[in-house]
C-alpha atoms as a PDB file:
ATOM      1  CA  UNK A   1     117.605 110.688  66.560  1.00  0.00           C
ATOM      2  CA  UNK A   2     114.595 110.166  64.201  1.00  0.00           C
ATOM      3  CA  UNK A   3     114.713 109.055  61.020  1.00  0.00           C
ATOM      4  CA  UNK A   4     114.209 111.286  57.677  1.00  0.00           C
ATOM      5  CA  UNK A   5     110.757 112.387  57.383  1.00  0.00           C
ATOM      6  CA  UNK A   6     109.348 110.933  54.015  1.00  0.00           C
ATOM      7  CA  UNK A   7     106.153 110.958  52.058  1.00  0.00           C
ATOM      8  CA  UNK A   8     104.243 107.512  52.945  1.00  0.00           C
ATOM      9  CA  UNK A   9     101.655 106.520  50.420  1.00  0.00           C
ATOM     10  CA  UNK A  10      98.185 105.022  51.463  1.00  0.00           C
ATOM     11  CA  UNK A  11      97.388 101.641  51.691  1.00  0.00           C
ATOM     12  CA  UNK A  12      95.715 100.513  48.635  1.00  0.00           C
ATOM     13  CA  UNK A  13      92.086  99.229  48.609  1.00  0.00           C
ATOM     14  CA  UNK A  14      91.399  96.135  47.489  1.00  0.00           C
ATOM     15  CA  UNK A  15      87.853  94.505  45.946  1.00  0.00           C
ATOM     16  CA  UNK A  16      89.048  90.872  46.266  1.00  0.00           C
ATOM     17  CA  UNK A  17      90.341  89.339  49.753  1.00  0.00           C
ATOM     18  CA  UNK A  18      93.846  89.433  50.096  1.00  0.00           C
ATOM     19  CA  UNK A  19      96.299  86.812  52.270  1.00  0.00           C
ATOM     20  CA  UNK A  20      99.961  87.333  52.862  1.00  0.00           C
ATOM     21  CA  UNK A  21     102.902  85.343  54.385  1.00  0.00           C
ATOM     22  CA  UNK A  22     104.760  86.972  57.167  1.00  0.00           C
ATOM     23  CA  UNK A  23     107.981  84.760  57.086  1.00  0.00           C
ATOM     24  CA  UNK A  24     110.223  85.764  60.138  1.00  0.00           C
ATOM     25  CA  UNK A  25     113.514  84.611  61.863  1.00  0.00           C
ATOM     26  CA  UNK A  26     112.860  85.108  65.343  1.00  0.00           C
ATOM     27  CA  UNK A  27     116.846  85.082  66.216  1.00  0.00           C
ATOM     28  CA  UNK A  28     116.100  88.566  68.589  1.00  0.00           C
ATOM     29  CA  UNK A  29     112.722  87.814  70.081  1.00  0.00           C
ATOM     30  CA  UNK A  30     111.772  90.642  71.306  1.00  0.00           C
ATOM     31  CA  UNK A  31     112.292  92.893  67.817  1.00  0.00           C
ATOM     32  CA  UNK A  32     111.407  89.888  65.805  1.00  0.00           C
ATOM     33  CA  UNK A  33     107.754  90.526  68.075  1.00  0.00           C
ATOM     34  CA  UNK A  34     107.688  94.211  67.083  1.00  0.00           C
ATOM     35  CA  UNK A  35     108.148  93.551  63.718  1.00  0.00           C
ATOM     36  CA  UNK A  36     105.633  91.190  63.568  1.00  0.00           C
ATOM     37  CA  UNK A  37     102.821  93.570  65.406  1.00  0.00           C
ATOM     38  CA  UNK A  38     103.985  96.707  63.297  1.00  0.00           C
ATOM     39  CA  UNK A  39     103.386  94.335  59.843  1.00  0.00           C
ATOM     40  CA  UNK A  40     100.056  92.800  61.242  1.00  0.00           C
ATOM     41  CA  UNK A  41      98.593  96.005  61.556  1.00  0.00           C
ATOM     42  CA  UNK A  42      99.298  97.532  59.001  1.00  0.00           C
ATOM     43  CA  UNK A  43      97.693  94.397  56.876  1.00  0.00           C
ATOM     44  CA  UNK A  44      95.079  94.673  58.891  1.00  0.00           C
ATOM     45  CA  UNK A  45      94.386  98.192  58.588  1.00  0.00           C
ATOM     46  CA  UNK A  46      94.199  97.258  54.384  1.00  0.00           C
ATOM     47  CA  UNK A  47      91.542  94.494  54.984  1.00  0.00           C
ATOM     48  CA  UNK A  48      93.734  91.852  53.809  1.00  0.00           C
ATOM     49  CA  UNK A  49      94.004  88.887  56.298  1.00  0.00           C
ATOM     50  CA  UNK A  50      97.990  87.353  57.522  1.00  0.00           C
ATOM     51  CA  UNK A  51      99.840  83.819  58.677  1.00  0.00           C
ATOM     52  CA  UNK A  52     102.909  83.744  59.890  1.00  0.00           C
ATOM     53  CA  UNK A  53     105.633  81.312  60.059  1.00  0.00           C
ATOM     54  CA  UNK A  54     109.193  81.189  62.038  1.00  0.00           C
ATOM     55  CA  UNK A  55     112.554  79.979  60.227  1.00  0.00           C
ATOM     56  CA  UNK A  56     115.754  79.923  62.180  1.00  0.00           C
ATOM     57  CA  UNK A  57     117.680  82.886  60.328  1.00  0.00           C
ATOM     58  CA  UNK A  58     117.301  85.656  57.655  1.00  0.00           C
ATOM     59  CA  UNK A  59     118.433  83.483  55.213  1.00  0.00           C
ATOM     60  CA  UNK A  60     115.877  81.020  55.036  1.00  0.00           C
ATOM     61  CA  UNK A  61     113.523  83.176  54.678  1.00  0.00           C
ATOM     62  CA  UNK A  62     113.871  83.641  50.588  1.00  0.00           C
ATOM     63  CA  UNK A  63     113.414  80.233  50.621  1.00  0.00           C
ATOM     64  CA  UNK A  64     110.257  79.649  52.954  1.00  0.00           C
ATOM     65  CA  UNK A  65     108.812  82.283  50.917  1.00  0.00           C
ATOM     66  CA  UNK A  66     109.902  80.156  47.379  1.00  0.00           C
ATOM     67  CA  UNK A  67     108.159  77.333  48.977  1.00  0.00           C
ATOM     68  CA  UNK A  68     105.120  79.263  49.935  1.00  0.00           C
ATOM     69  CA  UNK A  69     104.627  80.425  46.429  1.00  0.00           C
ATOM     70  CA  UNK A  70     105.523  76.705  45.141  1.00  0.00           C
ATOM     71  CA  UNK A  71     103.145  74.778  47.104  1.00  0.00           C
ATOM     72  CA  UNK A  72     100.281  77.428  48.253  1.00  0.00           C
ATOM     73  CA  UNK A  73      98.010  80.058  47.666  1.00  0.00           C
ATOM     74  CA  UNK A  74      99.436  83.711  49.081  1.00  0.00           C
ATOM     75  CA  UNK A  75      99.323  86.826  47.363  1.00  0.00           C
ATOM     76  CA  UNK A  76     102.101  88.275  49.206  1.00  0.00           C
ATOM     77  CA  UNK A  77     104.750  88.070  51.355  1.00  0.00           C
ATOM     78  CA  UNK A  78     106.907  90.132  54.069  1.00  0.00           C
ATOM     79  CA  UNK A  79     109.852  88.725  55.346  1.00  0.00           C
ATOM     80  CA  UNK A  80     111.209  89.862  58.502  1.00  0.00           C
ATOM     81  CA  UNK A  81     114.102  89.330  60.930  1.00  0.00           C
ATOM     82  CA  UNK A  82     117.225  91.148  61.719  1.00  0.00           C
ATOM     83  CA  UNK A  83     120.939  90.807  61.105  1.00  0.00           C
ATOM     84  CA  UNK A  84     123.098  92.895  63.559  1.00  0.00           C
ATOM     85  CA  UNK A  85     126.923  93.624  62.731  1.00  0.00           C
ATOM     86  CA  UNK A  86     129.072  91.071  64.518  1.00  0.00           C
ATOM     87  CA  UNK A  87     133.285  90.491  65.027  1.00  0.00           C
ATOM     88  CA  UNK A  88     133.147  88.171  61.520  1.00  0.00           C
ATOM     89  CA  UNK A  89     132.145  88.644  57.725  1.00  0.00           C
ATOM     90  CA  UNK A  90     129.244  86.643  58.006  1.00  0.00           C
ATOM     91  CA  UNK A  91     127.084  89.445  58.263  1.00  0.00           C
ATOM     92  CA  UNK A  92     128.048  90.422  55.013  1.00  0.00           C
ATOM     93  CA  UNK A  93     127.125  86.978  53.747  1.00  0.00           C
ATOM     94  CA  UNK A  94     123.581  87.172  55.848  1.00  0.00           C
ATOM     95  CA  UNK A  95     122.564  90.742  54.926  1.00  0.00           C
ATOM     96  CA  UNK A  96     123.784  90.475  51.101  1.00  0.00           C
ATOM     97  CA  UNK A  97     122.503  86.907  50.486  1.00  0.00           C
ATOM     98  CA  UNK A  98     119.494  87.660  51.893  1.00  0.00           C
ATOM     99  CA  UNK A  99     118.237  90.264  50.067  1.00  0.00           C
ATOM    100  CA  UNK A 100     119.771  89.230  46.421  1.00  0.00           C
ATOM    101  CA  UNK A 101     117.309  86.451  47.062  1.00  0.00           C
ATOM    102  CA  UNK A 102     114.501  88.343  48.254  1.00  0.00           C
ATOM    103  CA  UNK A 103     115.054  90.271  44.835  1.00  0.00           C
ATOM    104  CA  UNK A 104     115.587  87.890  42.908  1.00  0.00           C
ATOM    105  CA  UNK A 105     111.938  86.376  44.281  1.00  0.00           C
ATOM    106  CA  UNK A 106     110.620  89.497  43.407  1.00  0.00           C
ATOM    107  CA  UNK A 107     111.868  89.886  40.021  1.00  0.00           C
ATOM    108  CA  UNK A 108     110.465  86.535  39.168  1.00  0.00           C
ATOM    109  CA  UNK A 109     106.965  88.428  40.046  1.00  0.00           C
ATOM    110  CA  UNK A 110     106.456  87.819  43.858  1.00  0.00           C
ATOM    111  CA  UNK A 111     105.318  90.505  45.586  1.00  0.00           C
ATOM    112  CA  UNK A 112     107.432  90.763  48.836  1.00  0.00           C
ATOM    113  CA  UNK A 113     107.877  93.805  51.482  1.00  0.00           C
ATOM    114  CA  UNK A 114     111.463  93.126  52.573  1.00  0.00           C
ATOM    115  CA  UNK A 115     111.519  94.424  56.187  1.00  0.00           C
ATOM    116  CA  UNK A 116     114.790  92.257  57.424  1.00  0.00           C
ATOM    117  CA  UNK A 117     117.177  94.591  59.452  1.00  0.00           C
ATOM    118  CA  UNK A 118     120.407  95.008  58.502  1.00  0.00           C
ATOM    119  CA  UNK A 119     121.994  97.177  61.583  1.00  0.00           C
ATOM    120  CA  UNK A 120     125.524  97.956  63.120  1.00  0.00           C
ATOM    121  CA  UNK A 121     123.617  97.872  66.939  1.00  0.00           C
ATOM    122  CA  UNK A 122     120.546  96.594  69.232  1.00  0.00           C
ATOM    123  CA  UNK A 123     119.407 100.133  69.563  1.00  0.00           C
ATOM    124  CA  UNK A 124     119.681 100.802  66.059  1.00  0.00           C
ATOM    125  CA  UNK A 125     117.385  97.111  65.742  1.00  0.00           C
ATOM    126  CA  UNK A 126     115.129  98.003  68.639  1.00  0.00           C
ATOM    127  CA  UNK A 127     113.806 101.974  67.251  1.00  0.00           C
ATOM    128  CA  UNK A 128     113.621  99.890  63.327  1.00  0.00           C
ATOM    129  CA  UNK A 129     111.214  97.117  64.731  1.00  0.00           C
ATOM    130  CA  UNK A 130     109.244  99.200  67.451  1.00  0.00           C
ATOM    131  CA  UNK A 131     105.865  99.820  65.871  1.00  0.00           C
ATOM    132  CA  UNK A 132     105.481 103.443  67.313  1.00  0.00           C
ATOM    133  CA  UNK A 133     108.914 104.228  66.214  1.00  0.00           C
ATOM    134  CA  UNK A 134     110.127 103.752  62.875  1.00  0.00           C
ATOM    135  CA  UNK A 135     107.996 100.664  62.299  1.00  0.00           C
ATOM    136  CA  UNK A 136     110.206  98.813  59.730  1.00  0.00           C
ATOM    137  CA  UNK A 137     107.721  95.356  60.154  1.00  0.00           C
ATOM    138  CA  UNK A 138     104.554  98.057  58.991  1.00  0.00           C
ATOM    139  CA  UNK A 139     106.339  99.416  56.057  1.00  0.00           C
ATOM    140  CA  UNK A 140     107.635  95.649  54.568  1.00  0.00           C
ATOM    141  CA  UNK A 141     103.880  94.714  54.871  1.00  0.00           C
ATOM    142  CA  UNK A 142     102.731  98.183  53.421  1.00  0.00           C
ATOM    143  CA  UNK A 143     105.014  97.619  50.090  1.00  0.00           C
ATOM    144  CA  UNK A 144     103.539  93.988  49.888  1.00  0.00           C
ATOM    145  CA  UNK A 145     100.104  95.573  49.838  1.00  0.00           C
ATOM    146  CA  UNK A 146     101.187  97.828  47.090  1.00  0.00           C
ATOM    147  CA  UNK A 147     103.220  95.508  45.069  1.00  0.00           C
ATOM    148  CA  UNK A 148      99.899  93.335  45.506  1.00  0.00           C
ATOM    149  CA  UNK A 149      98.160  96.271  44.013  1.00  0.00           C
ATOM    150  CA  UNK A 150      99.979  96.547  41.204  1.00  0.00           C
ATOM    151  CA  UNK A 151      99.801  92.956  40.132  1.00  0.00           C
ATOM    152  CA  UNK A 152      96.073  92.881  40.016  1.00  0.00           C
ATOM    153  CA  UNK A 153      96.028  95.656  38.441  1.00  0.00           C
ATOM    154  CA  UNK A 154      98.162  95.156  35.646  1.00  0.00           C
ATOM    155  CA  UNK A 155      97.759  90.508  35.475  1.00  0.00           C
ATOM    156  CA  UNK A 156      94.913  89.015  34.013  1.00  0.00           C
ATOM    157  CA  UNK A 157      93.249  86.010  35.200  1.00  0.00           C
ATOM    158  CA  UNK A 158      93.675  84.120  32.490  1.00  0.00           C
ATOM    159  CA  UNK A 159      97.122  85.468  31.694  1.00  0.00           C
ATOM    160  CA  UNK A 160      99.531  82.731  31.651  1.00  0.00           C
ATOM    161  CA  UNK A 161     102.996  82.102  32.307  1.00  0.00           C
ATOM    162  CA  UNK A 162     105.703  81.412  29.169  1.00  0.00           C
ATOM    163  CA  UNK A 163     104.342  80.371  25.803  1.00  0.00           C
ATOM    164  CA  UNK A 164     100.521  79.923  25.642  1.00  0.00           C
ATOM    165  CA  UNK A 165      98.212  78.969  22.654  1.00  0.00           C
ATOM    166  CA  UNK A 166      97.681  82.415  22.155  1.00  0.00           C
ATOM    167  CA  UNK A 167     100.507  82.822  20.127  1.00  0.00           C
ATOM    168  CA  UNK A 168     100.597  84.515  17.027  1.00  0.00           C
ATOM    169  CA  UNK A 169     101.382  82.970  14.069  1.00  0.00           C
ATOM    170  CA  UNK A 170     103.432  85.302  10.790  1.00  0.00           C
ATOM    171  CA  UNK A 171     101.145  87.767   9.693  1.00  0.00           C
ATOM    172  CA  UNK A 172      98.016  86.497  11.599  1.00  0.00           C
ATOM    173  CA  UNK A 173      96.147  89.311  13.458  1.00  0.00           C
ATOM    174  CA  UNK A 174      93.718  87.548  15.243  1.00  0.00           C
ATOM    175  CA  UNK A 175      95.259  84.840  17.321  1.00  0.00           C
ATOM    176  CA  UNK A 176      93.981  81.885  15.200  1.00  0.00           C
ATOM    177  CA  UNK A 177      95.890  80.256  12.560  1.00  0.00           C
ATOM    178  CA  UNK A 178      95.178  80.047   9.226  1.00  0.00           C
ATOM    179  CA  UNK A 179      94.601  76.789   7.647  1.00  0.00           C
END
């Protein structure tokens, strides 16, 4: 059964090079490799340019991705690997722990494409990760691209983070104090 059909939006052009983090938790191999293809392609297919590292399970990837940011130079990141439903309530934990801190990355400013599966079933897993099926690995990457987008759009290089010189004093208008 095929998914819902739904509007996909190009990839967004970029005029400056672009390099994302693919952070995956190869726990299934075999869809972990899918999901990995179907996300290098599709940053391919933008011009922007990949690496990839392996962590043991979904939920170090938030923080391979907070260390990323901490201690390199990405743009981007897509985080992939897959949680299937088990006999115990740890995937609850996984799945819900997971992506609270993949959002919580995000709201901080990352840009991140969250493609990690969250599925009752293999064959649910294998038709989400297959790149010529529903390609779940090409869509994480595609909303990195466009959360990418956005940032440049909207940041400024010399924007800064928290309180800069640049702020305004009482009733000044022009950024400089009065003496």
């Amino acid at each position: 059964m095929a998914g819902p059909s739904h509007y996909i939006m190009p990839l967004p052009e970029f005029d400056k090079p672009v390099k994302i983090l693919i952070v995956a938790s190869p726990y299934y191999k075999d869809i972990s490799d899918n999901q990995i293809a179907g996300a290098k392609a599709e940053i391919e297919k933008a011009g922007a340019t990949w690496d990839l590292v392996e962590v043991p399970g979904a939920l170090e990837i938030p923080t391979a991705i907070g260390i990323a940011e901490r201690m390199s130079n990405f743009d981007g990141y897509v985080a992939l690997g897959c949680v299937i439903r088990g006999e115990t309530t740890h995937y609850d934990t996984v799945c819900n722990d997971s992506s609270r801190a993949i959002q919580l990355l995000g709201l901080q400013g990352l840009c991140i494409g969250n493609g990690i599966l969250t599925v009752e079933n293999r064959a649910q897993a294998e038709v989400r990760a297959d790149p010529a099926e529903m390609n779940k690995g090409g869509g994480a990457a595609a909303a990195a691209l466009h959360l990418i987008a956005l940032a440049r759009k909207w940041g400024k290089a010399d924007k800064g983070v928290g309180f800069t010189r640049d702020i305004l004093m009482a009733g000044d208008t022009d950024s400089k104090t009065s003496t």
